[in-house]
Protein backbone atom coordinates (compact mmCIF):
# COMPACT_ATOMS: atom_id res chain seq x y z
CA UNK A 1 -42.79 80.60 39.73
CA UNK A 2 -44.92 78.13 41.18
CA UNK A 3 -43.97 74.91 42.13
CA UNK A 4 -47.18 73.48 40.72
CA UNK A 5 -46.87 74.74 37.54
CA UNK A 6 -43.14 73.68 36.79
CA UNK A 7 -44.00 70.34 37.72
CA UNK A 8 -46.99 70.16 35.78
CA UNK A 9 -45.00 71.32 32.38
CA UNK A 10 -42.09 68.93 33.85
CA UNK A 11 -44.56 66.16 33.36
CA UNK A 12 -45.71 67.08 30.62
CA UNK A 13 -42.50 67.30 28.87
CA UNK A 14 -41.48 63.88 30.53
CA UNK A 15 -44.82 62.74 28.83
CA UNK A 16 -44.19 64.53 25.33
CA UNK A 17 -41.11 62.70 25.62
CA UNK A 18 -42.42 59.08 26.45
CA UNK A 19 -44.56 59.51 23.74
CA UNK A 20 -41.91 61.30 21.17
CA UNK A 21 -39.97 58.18 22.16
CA UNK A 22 -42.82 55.60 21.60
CA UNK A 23 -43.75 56.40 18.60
CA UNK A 24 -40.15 57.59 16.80
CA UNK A 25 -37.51 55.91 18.64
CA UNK A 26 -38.58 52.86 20.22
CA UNK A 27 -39.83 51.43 17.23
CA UNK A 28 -36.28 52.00 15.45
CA UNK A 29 -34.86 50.55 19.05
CA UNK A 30 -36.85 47.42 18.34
CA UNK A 31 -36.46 47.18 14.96
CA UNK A 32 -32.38 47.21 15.47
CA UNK A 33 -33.14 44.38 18.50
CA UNK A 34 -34.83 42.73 16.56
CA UNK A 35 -32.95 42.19 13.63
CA UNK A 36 -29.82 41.71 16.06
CA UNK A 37 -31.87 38.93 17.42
CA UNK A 38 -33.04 37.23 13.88
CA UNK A 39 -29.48 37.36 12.96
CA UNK A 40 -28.02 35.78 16.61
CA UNK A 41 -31.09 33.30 15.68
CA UNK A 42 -29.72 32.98 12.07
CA UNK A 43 -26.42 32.61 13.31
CA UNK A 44 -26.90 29.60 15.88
CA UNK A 45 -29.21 28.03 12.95
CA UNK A 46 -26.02 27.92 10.72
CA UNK A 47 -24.09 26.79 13.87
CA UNK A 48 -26.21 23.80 13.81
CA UNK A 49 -26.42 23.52 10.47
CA UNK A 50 -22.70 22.81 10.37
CA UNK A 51 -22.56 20.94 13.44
CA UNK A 52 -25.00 18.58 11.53
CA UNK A 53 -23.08 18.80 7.94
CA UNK A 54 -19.70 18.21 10.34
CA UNK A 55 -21.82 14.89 11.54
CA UNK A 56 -22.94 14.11 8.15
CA UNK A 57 -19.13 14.37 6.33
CA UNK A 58 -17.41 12.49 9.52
CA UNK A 59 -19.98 9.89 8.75
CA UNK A 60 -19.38 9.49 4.99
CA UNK A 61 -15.64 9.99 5.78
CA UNK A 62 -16.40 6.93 8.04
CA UNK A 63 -17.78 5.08 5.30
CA UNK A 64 -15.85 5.78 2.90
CA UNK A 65 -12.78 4.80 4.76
CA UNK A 66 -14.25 1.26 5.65
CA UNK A 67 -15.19 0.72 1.86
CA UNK A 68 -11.45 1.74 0.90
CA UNK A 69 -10.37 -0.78 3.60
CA UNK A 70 -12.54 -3.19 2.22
CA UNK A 71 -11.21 -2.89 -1.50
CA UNK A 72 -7.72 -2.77 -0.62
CA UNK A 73 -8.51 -5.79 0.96
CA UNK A 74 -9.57 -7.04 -2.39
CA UNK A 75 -7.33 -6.12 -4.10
CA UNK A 76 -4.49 -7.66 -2.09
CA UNK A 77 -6.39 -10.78 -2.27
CA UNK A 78 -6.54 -10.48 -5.99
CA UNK A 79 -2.63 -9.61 -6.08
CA UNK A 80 -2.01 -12.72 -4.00
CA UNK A 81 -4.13 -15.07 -6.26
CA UNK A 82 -2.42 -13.53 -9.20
CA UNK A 83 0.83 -14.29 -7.72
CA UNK A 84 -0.06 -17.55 -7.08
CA UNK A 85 -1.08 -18.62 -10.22
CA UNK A 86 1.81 -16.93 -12.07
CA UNK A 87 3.99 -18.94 -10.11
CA UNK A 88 2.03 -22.21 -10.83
CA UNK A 89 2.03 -21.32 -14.10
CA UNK A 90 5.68 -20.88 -14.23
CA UNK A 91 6.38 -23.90 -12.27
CA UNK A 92 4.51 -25.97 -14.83
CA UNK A 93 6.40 -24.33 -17.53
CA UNK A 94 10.05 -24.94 -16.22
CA UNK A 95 8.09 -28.49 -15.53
CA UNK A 96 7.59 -29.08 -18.89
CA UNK A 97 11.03 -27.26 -20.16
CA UNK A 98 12.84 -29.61 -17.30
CA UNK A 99 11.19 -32.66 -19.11
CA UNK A 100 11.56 -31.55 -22.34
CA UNK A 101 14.96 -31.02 -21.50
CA UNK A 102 15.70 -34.71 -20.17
CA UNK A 103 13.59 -35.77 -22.67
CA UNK A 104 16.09 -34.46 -25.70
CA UNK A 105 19.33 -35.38 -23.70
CA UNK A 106 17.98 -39.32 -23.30
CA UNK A 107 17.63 -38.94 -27.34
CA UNK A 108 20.89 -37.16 -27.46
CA UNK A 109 22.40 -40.03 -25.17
CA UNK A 110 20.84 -42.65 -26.73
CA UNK A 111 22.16 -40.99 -30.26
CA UNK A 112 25.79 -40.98 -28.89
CA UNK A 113 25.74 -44.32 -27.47
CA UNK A 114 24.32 -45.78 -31.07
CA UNK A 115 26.90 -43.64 -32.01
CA UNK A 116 29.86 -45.01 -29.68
CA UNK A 117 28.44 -48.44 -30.40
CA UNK A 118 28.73 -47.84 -34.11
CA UNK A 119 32.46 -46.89 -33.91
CA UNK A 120 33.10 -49.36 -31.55
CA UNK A 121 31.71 -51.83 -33.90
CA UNK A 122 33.69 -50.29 -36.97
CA UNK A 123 36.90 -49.95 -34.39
CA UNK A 124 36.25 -53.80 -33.52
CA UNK A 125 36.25 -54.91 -37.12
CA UNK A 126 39.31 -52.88 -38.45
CA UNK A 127 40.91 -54.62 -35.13
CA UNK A 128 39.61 -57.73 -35.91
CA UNK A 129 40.91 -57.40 -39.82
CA UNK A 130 44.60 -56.52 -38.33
CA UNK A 131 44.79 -59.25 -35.72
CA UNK A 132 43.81 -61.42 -38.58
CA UNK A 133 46.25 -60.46 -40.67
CA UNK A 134 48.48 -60.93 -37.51
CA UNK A 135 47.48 -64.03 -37.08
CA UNK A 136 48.11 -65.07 -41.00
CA UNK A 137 51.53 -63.81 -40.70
CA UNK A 138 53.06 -66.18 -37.96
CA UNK A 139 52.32 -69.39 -37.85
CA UNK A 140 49.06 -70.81 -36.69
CA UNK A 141 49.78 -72.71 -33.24
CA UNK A 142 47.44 -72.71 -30.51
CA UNK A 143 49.86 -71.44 -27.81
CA UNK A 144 50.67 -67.78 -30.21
CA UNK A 145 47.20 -67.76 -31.27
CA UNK A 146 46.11 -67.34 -27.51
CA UNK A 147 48.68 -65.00 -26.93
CA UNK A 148 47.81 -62.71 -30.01
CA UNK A 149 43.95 -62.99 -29.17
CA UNK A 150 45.14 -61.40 -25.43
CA UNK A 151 47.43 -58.82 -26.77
CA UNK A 152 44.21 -57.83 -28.80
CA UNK A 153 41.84 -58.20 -26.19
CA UNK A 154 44.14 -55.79 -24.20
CA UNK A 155 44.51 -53.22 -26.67
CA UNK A 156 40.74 -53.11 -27.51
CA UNK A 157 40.37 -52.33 -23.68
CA UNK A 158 43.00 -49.90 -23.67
CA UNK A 159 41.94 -48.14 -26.57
């Protein structure tokens, strides 16, 4: 065989071959590359996508964590003012149950001293009847008369 001649068909197998691969394989070759590289692309496109949404939800997190702040704050204020006036109110209620209270124990004092006076005064008199009738037993000197009047005046104190 000749030298020549094997290297001519050689190439020309090599070149049936670059073109058999050309036009059958590369293209499928590409094709795979390049939907391996769409879906790398597709894939660091959603990587920043969620990167962003990540940014976006830390943010509203963010916010939404300052506005809770800001309405517990509000709320404990409210709570506080609450308190405060339920204990105003309640101090101006046992206020006015404290002085209705005094109030109906002066009346109630004032009722049993009327009342005291009252016996005292009916007391008095039924004293006052029996020392008489003391008196209008003995005879009337000046000397027993004084006497009598102190043994009453003691037993009224006594009594």
């Amino acid at each position: 065989m000749n030298i020549n001649l094997t290297l001519v068909i050689q190439m020309a197998v090599f070149a049936l071959l670059i073109w058999f691969t050309m036009q059958f394989v590369w293209p499928l070759i590409l094709g795979a590359m390049h939907e391996r590289e769409k879906k790398i692309a597709d894939g660091l496109a959603a990587g920043d996508r969620g990167r962003q949404l990540l940014s976006n939800a830390q943010a509203q997190i963010e916010q939404m964590l300052g506005e809770a702040k800001d309405r517990i704050r509000q709320i404990e204020d409210q709570a506080a003012r609450r308190s405060n006036e339920v204990i105003e109110s309640a101090k101006q209620t046992a206020q006015g149950e404290g002085a209705r209270i005094v109030a109906a124990a002066r009346v109630e004092a004032t009722t049993e001293t009327t009342r005291a006076r009252d016996q005292l005064r009916k007391e008095f008199g039924s004293m006052v009847v029996v020392g008489a009738s003391r008196l209008l037993e003995r005879e009337v000197d000046a000397k027993t008369h004084a006497q009598l009047l102190d043994k009453l005046a003691d037993e009224i104190t006594r009594g």
